[in-house]
Protein backbone atom coordinates (compact mmCIF):
# COMPACT_ATOMS: atom_id res chain seq x y z
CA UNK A 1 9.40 1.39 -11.01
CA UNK A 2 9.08 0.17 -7.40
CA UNK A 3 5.95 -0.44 -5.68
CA UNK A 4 6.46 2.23 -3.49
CA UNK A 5 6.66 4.67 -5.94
CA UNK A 6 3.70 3.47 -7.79
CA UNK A 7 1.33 2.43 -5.54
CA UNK A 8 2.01 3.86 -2.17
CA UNK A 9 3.93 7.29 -2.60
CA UNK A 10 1.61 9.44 -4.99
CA UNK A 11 -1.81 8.27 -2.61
CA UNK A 12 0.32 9.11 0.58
CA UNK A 13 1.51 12.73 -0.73
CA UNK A 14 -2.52 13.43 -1.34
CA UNK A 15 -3.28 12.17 2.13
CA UNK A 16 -1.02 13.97 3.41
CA UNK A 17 -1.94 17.11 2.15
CA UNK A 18 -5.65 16.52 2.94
CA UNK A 19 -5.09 15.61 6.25
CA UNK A 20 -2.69 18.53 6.65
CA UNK A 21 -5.20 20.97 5.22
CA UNK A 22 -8.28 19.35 7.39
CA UNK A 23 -5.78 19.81 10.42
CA UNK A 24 -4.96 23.61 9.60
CA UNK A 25 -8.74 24.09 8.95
CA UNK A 26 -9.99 22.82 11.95
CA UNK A 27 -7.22 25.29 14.21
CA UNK A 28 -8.75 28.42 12.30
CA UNK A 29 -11.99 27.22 13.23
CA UNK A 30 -10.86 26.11 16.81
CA UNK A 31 -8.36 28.41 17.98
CA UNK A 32 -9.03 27.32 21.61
CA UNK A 33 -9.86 23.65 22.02
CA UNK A 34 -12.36 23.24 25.27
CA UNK A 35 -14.47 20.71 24.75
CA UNK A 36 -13.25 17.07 24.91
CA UNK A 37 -14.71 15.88 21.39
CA UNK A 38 -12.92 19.03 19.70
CA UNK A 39 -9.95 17.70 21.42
CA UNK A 40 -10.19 14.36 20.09
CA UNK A 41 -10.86 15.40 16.86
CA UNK A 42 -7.55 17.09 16.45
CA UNK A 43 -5.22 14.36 18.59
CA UNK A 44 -7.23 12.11 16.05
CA UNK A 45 -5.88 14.48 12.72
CA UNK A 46 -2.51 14.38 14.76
CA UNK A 47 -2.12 10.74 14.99
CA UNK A 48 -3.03 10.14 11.17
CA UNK A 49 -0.73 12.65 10.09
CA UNK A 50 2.37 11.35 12.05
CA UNK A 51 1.50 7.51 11.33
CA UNK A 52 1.55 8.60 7.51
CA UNK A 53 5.05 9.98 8.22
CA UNK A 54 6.09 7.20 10.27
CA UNK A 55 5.10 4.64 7.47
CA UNK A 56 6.81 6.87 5.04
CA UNK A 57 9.90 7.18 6.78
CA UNK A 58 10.76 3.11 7.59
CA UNK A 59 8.58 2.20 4.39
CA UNK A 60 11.29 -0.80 2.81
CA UNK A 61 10.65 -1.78 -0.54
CA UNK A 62 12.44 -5.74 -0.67
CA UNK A 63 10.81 -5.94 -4.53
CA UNK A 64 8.11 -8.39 -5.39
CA UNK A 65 7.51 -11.39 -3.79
CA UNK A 66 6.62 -14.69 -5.83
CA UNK A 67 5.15 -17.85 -4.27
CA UNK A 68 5.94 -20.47 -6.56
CA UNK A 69 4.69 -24.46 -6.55
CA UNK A 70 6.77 -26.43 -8.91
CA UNK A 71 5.30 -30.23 -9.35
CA UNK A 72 5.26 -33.00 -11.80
CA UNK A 73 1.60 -34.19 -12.56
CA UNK A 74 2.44 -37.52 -14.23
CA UNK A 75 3.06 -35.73 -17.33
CA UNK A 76 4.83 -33.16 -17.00
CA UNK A 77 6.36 -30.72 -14.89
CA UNK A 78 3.60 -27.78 -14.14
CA UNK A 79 4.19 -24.52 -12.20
CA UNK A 80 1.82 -22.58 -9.97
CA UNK A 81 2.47 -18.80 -9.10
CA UNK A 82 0.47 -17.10 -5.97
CA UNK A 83 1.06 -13.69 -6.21
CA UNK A 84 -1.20 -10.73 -8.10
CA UNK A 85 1.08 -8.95 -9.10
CA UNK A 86 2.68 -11.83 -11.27
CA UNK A 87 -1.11 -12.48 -12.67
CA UNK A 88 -1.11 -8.92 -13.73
CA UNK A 89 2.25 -8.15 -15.29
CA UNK A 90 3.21 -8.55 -18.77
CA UNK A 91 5.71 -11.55 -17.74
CA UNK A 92 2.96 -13.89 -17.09
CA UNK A 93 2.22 -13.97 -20.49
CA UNK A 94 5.32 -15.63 -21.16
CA UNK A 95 4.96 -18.24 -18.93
CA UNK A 96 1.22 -19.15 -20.27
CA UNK A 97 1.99 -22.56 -22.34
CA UNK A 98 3.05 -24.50 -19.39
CA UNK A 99 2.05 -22.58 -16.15
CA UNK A 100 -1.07 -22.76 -14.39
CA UNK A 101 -2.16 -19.40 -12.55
CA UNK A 102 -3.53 -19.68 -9.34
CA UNK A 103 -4.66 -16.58 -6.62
């Protein structure tokens, strides 16, 4: 499953809809905008709304990306990952007899 589709998709679709219903909400209440904070409230809604379809829209999953520091201590050869998602998945497990985890 991408990241998008895990982590970004599901949160944006219940933004969305709150900021959607706080939007309709506040024209019912404010059929005729006058006064200037009432009309930045609603430009504000606006703007969130359309950034949230904006990001949506050119959102580019490339996959996951992997810093990785490959050195030889003297020893023997040790490798250092930098990325959370690594730390977290179950394929760090398999790299636990000879890896050192850094964040």
């Amino acid at each position: 499953m991408c990241y998008s589709c895990r982590y970004f998709e599901p949160y944006a679709l219940i933004l969305n809809t709150v900021l959607v219903f706080c939007l309709k909400e506040f024209e019912l209440k404010n059929p005729q905008v006058t006064a200037a904070c009432d009309k930045l409230q609603k430009e504000e809604l606006e703007a969130q709304i359309e950034i949230l379809k904006s990001v949506d829209k050119n959102y580019r999953d490339v996959g996951p990306a992997y810093d990785c520091v490959v050195f030889h201590d003297g020893e023997m050869w040790r490798q250092v990952f930098f990325a959370f998602l690594f730390v977290m998945s179950k394929l760090a497990g398999k790299f636990s007899s000879f890896c050192v985890y850094s964040m």
